[in-house]
C-alpha atoms as a PDB file:
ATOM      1  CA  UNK A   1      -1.607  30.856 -20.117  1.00  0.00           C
ATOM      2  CA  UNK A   2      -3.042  29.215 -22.658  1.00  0.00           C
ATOM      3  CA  UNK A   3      -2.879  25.149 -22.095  1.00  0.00           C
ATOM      4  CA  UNK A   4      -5.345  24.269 -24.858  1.00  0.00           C
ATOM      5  CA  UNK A   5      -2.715  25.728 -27.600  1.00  0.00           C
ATOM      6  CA  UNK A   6       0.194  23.713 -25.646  1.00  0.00           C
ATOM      7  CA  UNK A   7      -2.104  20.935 -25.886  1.00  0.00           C
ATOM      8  CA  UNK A   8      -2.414  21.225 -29.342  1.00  0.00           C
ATOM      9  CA  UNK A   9       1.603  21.787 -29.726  1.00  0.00           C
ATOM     10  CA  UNK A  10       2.299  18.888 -28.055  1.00  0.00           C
ATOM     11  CA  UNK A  11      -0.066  16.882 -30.529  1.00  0.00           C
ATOM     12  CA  UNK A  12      -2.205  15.688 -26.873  1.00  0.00           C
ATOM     13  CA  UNK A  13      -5.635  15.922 -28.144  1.00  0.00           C
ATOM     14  CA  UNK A  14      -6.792  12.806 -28.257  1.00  0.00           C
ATOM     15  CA  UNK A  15      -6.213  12.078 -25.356  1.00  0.00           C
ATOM     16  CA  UNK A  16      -8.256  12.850 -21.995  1.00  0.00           C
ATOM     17  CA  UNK A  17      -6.298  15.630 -19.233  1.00  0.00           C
ATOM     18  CA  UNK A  18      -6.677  17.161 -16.341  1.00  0.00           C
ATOM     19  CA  UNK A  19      -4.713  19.985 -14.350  1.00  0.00           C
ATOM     20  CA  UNK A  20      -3.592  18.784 -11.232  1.00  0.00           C
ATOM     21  CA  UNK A  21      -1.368  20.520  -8.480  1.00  0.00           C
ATOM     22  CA  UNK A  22      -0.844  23.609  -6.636  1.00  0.00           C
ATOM     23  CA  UNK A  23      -1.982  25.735  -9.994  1.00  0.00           C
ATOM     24  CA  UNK A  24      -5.324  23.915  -9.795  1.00  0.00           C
ATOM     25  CA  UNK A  25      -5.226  24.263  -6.044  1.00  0.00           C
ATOM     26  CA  UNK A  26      -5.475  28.369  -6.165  1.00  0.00           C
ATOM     27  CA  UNK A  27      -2.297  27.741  -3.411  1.00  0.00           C
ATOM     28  CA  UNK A  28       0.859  28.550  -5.584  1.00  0.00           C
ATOM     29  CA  UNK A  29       4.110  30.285  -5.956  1.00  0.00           C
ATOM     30  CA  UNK A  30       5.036  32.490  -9.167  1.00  0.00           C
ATOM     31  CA  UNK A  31       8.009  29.839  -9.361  1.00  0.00           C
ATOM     32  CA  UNK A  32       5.263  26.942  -9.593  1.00  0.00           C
ATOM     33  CA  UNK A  33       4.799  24.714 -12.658  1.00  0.00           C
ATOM     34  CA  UNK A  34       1.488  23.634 -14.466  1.00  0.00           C
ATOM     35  CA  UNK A  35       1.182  19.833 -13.664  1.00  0.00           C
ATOM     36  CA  UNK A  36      -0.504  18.221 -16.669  1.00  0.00           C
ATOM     37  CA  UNK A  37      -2.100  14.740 -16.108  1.00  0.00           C
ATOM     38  CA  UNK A  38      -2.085  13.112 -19.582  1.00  0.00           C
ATOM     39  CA  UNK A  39      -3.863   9.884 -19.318  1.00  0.00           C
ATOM     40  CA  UNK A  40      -2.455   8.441 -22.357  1.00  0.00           C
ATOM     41  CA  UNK A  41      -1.591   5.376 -20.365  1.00  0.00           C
ATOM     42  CA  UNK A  42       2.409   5.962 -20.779  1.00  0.00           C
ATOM     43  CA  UNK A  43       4.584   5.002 -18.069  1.00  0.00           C
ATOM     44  CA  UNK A  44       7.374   7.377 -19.362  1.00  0.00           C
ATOM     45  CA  UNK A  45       9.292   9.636 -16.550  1.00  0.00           C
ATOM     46  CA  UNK A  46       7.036  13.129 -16.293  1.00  0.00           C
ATOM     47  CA  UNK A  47       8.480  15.787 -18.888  1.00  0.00           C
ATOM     48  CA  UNK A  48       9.008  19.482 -18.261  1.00  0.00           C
ATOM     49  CA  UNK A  49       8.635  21.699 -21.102  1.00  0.00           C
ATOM     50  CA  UNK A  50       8.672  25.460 -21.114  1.00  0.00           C
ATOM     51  CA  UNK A  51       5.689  27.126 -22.704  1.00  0.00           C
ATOM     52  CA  UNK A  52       4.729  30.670 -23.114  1.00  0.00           C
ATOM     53  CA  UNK A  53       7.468  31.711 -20.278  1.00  0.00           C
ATOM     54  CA  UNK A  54       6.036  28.809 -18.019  1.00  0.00           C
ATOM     55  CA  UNK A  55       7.295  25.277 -16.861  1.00  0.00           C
ATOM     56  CA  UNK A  56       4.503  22.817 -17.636  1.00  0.00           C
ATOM     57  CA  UNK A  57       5.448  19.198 -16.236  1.00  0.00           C
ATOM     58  CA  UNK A  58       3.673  16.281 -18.050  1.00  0.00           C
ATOM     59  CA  UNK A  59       2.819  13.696 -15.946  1.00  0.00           C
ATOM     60  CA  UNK A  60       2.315  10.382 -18.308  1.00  0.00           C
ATOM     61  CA  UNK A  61      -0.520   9.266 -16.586  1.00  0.00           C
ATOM     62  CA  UNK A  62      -3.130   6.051 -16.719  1.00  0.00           C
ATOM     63  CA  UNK A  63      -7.268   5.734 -16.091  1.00  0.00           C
ATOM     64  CA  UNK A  64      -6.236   2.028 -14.329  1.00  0.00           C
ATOM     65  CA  UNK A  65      -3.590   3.603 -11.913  1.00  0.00           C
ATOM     66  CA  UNK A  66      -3.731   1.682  -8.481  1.00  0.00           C
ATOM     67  CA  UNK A  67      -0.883   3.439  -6.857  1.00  0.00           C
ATOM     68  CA  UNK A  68      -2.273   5.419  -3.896  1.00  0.00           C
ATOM     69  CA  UNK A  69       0.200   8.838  -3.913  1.00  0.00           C
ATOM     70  CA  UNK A  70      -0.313   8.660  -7.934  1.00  0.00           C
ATOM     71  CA  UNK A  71      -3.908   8.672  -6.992  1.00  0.00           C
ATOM     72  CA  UNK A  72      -3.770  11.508  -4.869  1.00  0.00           C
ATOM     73  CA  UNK A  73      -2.033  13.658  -6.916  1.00  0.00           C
ATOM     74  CA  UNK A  74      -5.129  12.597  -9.329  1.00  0.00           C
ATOM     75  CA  UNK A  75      -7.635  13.835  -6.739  1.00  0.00           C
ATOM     76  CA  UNK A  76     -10.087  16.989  -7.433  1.00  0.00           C
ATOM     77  CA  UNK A  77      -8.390  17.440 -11.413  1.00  0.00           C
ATOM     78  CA  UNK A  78      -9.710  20.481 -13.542  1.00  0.00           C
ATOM     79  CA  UNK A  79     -11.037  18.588 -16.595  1.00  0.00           C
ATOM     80  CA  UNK A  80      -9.280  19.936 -19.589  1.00  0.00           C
ATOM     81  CA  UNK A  81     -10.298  17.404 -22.167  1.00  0.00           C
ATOM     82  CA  UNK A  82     -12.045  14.151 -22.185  1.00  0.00           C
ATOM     83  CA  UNK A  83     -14.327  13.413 -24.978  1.00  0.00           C
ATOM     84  CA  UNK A  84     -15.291  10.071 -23.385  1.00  0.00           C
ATOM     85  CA  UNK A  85     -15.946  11.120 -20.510  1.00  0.00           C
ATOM     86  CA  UNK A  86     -13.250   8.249 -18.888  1.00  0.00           C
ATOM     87  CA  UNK A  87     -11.863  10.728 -16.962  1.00  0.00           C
ATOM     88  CA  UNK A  88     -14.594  11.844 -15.079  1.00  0.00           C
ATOM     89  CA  UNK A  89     -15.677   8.266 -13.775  1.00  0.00           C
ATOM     90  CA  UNK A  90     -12.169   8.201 -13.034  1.00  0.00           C
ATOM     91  CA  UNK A  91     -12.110  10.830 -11.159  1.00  0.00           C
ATOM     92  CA  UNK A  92     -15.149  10.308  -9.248  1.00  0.00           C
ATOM     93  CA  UNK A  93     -14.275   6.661  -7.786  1.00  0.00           C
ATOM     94  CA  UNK A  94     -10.994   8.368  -6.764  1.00  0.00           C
ATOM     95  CA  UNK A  95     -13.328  10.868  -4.852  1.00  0.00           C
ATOM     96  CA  UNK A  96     -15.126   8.407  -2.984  1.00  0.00           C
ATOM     97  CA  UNK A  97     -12.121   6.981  -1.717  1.00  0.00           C
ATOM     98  CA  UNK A  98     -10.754   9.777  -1.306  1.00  0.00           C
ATOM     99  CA  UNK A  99     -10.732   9.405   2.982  1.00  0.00           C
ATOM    100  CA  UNK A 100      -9.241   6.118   2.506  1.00  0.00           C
ATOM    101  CA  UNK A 101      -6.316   6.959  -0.190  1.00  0.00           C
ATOM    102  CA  UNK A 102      -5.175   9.936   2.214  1.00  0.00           C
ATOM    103  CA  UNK A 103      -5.311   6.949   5.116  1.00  0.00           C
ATOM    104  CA  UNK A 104      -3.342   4.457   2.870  1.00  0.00           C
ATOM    105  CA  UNK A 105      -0.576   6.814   1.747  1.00  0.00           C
ATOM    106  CA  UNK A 106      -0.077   7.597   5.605  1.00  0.00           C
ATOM    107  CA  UNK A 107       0.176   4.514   6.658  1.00  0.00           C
ATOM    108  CA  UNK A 108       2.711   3.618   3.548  1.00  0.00           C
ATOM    109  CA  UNK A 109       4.539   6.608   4.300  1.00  0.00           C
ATOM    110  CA  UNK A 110       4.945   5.872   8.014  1.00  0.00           C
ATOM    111  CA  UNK A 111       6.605   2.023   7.235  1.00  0.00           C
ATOM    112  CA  UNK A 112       9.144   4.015   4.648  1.00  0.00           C
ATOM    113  CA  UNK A 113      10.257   6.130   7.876  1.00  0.00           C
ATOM    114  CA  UNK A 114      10.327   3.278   9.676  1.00  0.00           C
ATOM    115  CA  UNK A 115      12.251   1.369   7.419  1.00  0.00           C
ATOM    116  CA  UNK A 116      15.184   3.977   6.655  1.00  0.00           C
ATOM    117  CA  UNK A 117      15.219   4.266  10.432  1.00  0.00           C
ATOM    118  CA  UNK A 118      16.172   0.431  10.817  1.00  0.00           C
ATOM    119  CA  UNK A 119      18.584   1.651   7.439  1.00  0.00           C
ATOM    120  CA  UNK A 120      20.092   4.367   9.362  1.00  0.00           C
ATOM    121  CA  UNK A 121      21.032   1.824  12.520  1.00  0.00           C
ATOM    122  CA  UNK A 122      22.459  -1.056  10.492  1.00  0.00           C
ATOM    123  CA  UNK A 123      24.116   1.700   8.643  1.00  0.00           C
ATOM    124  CA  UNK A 124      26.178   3.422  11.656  1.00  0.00           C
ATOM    125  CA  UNK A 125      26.990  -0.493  12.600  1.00  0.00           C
ATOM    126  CA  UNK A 126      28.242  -1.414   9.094  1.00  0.00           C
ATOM    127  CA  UNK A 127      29.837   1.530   8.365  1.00  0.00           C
ATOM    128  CA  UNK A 128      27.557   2.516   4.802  1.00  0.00           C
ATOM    129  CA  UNK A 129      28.252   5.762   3.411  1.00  0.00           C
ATOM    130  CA  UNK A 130      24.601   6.269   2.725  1.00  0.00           C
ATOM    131  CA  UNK A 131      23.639   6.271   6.496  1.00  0.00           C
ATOM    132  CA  UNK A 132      22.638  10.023   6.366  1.00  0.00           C
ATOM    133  CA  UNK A 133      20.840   9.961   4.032  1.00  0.00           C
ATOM    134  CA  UNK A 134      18.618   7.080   5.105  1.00  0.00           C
ATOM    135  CA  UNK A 135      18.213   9.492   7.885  1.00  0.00           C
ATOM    136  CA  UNK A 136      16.974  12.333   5.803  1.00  0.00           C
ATOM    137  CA  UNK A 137      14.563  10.084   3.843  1.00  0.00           C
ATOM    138  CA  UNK A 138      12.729   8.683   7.390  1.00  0.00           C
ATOM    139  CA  UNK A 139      12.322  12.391   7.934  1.00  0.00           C
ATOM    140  CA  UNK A 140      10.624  13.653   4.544  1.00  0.00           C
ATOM    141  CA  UNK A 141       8.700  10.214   4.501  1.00  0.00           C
ATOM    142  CA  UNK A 142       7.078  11.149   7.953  1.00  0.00           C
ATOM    143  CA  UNK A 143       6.466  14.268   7.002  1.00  0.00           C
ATOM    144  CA  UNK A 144       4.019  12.891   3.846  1.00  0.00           C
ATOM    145  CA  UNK A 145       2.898  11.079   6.197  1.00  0.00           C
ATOM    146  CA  UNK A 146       1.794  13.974   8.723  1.00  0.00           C
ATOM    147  CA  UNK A 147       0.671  15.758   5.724  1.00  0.00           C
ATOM    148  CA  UNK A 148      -1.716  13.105   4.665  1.00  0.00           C
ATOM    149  CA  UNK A 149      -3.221  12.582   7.459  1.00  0.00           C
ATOM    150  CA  UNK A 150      -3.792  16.377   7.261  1.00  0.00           C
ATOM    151  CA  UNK A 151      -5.643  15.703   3.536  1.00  0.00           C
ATOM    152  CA  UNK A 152      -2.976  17.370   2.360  1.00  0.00           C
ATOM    153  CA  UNK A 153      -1.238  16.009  -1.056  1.00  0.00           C
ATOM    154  CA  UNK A 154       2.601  15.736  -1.268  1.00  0.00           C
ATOM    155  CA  UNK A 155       3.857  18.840  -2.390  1.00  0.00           C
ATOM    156  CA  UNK A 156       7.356  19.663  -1.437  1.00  0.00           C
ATOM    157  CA  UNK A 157       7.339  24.189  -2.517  1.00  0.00           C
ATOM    158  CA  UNK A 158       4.474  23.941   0.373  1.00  0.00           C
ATOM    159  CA  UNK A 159       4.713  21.691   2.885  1.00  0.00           C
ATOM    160  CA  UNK A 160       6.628  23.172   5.236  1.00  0.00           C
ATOM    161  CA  UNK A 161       4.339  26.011   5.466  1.00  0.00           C
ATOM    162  CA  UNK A 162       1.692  23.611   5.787  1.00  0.00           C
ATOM    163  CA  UNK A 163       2.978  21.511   8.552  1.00  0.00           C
ATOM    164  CA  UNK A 164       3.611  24.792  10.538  1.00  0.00           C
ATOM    165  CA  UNK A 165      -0.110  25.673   9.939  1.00  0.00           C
ATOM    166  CA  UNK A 166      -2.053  22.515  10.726  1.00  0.00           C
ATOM    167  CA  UNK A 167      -3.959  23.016  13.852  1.00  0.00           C
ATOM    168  CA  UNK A 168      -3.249  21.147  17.386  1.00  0.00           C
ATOM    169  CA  UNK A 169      -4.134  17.545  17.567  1.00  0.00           C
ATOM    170  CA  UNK A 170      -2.387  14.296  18.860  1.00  0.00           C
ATOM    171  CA  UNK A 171      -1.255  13.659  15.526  1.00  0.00           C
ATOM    172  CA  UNK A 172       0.043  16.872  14.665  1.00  0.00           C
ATOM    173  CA  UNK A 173       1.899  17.153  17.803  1.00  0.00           C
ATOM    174  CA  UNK A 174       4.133  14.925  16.074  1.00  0.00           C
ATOM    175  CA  UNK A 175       5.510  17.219  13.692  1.00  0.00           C
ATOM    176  CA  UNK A 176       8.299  18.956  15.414  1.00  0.00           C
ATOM    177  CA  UNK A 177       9.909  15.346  15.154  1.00  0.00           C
ATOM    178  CA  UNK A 178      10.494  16.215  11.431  1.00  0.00           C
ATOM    179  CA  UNK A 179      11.334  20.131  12.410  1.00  0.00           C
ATOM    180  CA  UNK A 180      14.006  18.884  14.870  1.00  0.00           C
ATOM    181  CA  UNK A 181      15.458  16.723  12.032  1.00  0.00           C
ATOM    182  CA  UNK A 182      15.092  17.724   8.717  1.00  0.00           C
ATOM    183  CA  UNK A 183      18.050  20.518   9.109  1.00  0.00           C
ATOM    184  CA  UNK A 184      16.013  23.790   8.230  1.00  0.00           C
ATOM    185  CA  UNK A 185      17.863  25.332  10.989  1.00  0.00           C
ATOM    186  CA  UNK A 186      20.986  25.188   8.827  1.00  0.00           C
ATOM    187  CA  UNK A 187      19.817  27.178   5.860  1.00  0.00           C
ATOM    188  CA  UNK A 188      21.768  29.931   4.875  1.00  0.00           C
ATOM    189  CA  UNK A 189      22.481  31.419   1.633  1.00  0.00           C
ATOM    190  CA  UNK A 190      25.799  29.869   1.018  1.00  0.00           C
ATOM    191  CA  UNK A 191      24.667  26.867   2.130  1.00  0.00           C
ATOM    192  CA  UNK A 192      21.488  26.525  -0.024  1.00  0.00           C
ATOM    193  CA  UNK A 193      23.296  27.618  -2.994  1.00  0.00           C
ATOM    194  CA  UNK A 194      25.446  24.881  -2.537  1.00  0.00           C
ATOM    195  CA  UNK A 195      22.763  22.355  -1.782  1.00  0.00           C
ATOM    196  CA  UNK A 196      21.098  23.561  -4.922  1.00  0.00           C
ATOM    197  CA  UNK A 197      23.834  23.094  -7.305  1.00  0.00           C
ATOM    198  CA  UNK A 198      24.371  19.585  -6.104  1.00  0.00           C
ATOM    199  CA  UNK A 199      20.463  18.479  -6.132  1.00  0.00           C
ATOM    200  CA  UNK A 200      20.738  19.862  -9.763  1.00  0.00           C
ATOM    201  CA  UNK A 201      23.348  17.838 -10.617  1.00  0.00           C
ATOM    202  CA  UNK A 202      21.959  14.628  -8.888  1.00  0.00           C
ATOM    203  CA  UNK A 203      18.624  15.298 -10.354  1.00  0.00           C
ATOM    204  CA  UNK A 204      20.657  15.476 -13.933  1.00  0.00           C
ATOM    205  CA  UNK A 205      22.390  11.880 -13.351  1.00  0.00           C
ATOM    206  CA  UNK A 206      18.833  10.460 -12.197  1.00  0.00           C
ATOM    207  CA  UNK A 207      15.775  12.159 -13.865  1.00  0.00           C
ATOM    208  CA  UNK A 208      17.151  13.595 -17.141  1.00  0.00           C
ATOM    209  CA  UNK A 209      13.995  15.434 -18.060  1.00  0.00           C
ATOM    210  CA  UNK A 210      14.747  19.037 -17.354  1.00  0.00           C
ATOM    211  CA  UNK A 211      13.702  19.162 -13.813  1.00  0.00           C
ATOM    212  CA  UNK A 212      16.760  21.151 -13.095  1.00  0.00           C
ATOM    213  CA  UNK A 213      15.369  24.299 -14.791  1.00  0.00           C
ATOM    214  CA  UNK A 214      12.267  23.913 -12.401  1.00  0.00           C
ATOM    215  CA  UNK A 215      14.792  23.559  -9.441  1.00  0.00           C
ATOM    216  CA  UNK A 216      16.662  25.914 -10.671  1.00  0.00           C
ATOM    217  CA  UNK A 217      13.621  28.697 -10.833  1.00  0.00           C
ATOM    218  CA  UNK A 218      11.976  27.818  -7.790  1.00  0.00           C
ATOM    219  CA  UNK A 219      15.448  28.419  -5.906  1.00  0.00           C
ATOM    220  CA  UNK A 220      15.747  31.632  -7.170  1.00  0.00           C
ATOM    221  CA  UNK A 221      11.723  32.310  -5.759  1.00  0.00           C
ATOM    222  CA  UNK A 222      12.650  30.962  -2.393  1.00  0.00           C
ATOM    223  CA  UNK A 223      15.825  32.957  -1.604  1.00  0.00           C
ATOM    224  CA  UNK A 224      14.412  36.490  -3.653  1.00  0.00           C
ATOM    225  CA  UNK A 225      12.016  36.172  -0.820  1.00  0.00           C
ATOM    226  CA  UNK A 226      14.247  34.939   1.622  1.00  0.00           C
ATOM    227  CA  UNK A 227      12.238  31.631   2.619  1.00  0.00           C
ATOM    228  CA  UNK A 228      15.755  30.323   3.554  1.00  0.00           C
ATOM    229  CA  UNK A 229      13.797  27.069   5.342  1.00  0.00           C
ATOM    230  CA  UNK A 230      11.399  26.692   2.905  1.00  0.00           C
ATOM    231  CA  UNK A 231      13.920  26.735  -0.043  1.00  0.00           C
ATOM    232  CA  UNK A 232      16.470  23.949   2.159  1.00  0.00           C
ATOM    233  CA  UNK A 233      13.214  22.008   2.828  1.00  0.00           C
ATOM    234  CA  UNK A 234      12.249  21.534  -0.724  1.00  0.00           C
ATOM    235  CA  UNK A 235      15.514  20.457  -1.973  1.00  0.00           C
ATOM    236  CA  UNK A 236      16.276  18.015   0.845  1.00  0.00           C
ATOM    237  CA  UNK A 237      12.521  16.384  -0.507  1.00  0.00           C
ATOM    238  CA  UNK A 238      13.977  16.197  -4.091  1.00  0.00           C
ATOM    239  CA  UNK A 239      16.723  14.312  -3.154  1.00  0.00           C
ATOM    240  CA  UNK A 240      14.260  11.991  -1.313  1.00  0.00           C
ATOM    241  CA  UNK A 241      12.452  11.288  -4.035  1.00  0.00           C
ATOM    242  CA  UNK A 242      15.348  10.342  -5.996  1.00  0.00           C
ATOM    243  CA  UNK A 243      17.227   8.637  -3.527  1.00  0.00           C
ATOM    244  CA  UNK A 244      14.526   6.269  -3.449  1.00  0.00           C
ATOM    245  CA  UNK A 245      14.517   5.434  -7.199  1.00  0.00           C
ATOM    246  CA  UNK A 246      17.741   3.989  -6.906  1.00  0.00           C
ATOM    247  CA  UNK A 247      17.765   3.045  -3.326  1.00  0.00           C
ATOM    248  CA  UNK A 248      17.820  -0.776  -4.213  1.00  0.00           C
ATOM    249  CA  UNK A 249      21.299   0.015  -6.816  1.00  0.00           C
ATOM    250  CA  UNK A 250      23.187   1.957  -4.211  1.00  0.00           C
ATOM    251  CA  UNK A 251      25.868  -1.044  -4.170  1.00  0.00           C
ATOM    252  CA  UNK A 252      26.267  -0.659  -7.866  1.00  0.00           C
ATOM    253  CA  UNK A 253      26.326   4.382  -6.890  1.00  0.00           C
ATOM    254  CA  UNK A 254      29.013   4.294  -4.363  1.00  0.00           C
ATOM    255  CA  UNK A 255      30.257   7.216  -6.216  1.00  0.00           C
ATOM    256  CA  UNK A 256      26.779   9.442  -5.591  1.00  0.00           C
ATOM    257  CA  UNK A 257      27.952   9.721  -2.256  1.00  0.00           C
ATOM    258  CA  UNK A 258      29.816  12.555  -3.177  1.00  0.00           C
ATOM    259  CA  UNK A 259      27.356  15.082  -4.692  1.00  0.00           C
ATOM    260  CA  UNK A 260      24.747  13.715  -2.010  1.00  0.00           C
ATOM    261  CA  UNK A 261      27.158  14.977   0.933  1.00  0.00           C
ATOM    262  CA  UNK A 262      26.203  18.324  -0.291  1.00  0.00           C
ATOM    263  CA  UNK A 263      22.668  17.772  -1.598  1.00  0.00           C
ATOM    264  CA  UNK A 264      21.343  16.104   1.256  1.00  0.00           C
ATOM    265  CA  UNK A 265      23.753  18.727   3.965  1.00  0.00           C
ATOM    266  CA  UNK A 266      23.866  15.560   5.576  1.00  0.00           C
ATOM    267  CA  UNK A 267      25.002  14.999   8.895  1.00  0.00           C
ATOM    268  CA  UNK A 268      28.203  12.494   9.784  1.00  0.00           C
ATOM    269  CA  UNK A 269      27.501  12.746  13.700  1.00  0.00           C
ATOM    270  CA  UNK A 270      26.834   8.893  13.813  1.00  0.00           C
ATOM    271  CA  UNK A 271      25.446   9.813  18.229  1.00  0.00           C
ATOM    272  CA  UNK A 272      23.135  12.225  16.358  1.00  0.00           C
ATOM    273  CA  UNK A 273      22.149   9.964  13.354  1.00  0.00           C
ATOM    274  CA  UNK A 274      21.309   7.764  15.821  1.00  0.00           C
ATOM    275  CA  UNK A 275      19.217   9.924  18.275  1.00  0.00           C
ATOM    276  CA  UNK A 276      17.743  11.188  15.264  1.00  0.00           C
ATOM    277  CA  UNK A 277      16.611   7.390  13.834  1.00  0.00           C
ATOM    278  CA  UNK A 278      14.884   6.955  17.665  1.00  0.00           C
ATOM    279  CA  UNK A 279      13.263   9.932  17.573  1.00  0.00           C
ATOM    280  CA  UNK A 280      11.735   9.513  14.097  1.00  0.00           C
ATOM    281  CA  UNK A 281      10.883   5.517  14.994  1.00  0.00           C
ATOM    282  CA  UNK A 282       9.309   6.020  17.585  1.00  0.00           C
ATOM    283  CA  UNK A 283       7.098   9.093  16.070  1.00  0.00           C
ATOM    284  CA  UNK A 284       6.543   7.441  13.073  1.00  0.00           C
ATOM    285  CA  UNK A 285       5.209   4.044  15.234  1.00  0.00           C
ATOM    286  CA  UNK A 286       3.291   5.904  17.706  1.00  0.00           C
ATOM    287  CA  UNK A 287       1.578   7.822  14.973  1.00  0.00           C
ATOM    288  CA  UNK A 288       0.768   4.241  12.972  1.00  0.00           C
ATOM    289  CA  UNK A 289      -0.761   3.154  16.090  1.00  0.00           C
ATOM    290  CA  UNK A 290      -3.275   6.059  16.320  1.00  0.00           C
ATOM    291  CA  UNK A 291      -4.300   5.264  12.526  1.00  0.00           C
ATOM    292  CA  UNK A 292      -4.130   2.088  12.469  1.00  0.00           C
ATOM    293  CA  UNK A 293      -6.622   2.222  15.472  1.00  0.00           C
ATOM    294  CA  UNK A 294      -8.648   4.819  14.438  1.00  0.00           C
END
């Protein structure tokens, strides 16, 4: 595809990009989008735009970022423009901390589990309809974590596979915590499809950028090859991620409860919730320990 003439459509030019992601990566789906990092220093939400019969997401991007996963996802960029050459000192400070970003965003990740663990047991006590999916969210947040400590950026079409692939270690023996949790065992067909119209329709109410039609076509990649887990594990992380833009509003979204039954499958076993909060709070502290004293 040709991202120099999208540039150019998209009147980017003057400013300095890089291609980031899975596409950049050589480790993609045909179902994957084309992450462009504009650094036009923008703090607009990302937009999706189809191009050429491809999804390319722009991600409004800045050269003084200081947010570690932001940073991450900046890591190792293919330089498509930068005429001042900004980008590339950028891009080289992020690789020298590049060890210690992947240790930060671990360690963040691992006080988010631990946090919507404490969320999921005040929750069964008071009675809050968005117990469950506290739950879920202290799942996907140790599994960024697990991931990171792997070098592995966030990236939710993958890291399932990934997490099944990373090699035996004290850390790693930690990941059948999130495999005993997450739900994958559910997925079915009818199931997913009904997950997927839901996360569509949150994703709609929350994003409004278009991410549905990338939803929407990596869905149809996951179950035409029948990577029923795969496909229920990605979803479940796109709720996450908007769950927790308007986690500190939920007082104000009782009424998201509703399409988040569905998105999130969520579970309303409160014993279960809360066997599942102790088993992910005392993974997710046990693996803080070993990085915090590493």
């Amino acid at each position: 595809m040709d991202l120099q003439k999208f540039i150019e459509t998209q009147e980017l030019s003057t400013f300095p990009i890089g291609l980031g992601g899975c596409r950049n990566m050589n480790n993609f789906f045909d179902s994957c989008d084309y992450d462009l990092m504009v650094f036009d220093e923008n703090s607009s939400n990302d937009e999706i735009i189809s191009f050429e019969n491809n999804l390319i997401t722009i991600h409004h991007a800045s050269l003084f970022e200081t947010n570690t996963k932001k940073l991450l996802q900046y890591d190792k960029l293919k330089i498509l423009q930068d005429d001042s050459w900004n980008l590339k000192i950028f891009l080289s400070t992020i690789s020298e901390k590049r060890s210690l970003l992947f240790s930060d965003f671990a360690k963040n990740s691992l006080i988010e589990s631990i946090f919507c663990c404490q969320k999921t047991k005040d929750g069964i006590t008071n009675n809050d309809v968005f117990t469950p999916c506290w739950q879920k969210c202290a799942s996907y947040h140790l599994a960024d974590a697990l991931s990171s400590l792997n070098n592995n950026p966030p990236s939710p079409s993958h890291m399932l596979d990934s997490l099944r692939k990373f090699k035996k270690s004290s850390i790693n023996n930690h990941i059948s915590s999130v495999l005993d949790t997450i739900g994958i065992e559910r997925a079915t067909p009818t199931l997913l499809e009904r997950m997927f119209k839901s996360t569509i329709g949150f994703s709609d109410l929350i994003e409004k950028n278009n991410h549905s039609e990338l939803i929407q076509q990596k869905y149809d990649f996951f179950l035409e090859n029948s990577m029923l887990s795969d496909c229920y594990f990605y979803l479940g992380y796109v709720n996450k991620e908007n769950f927790v833009k308007i986690k500190d509003n939920l007082n104000k979204e009782q009424d998201l409860i509703h399409i988040l039954k569905i998105a999130f499958d969520i579970e309303v076993d409160s014993n279960l919730l809360q066997q599942q909060a102790e088993v992910i709070q005392t993974t997710s502290n046990a693996v803080l320990e070993i990085v915090s004293n590493a």
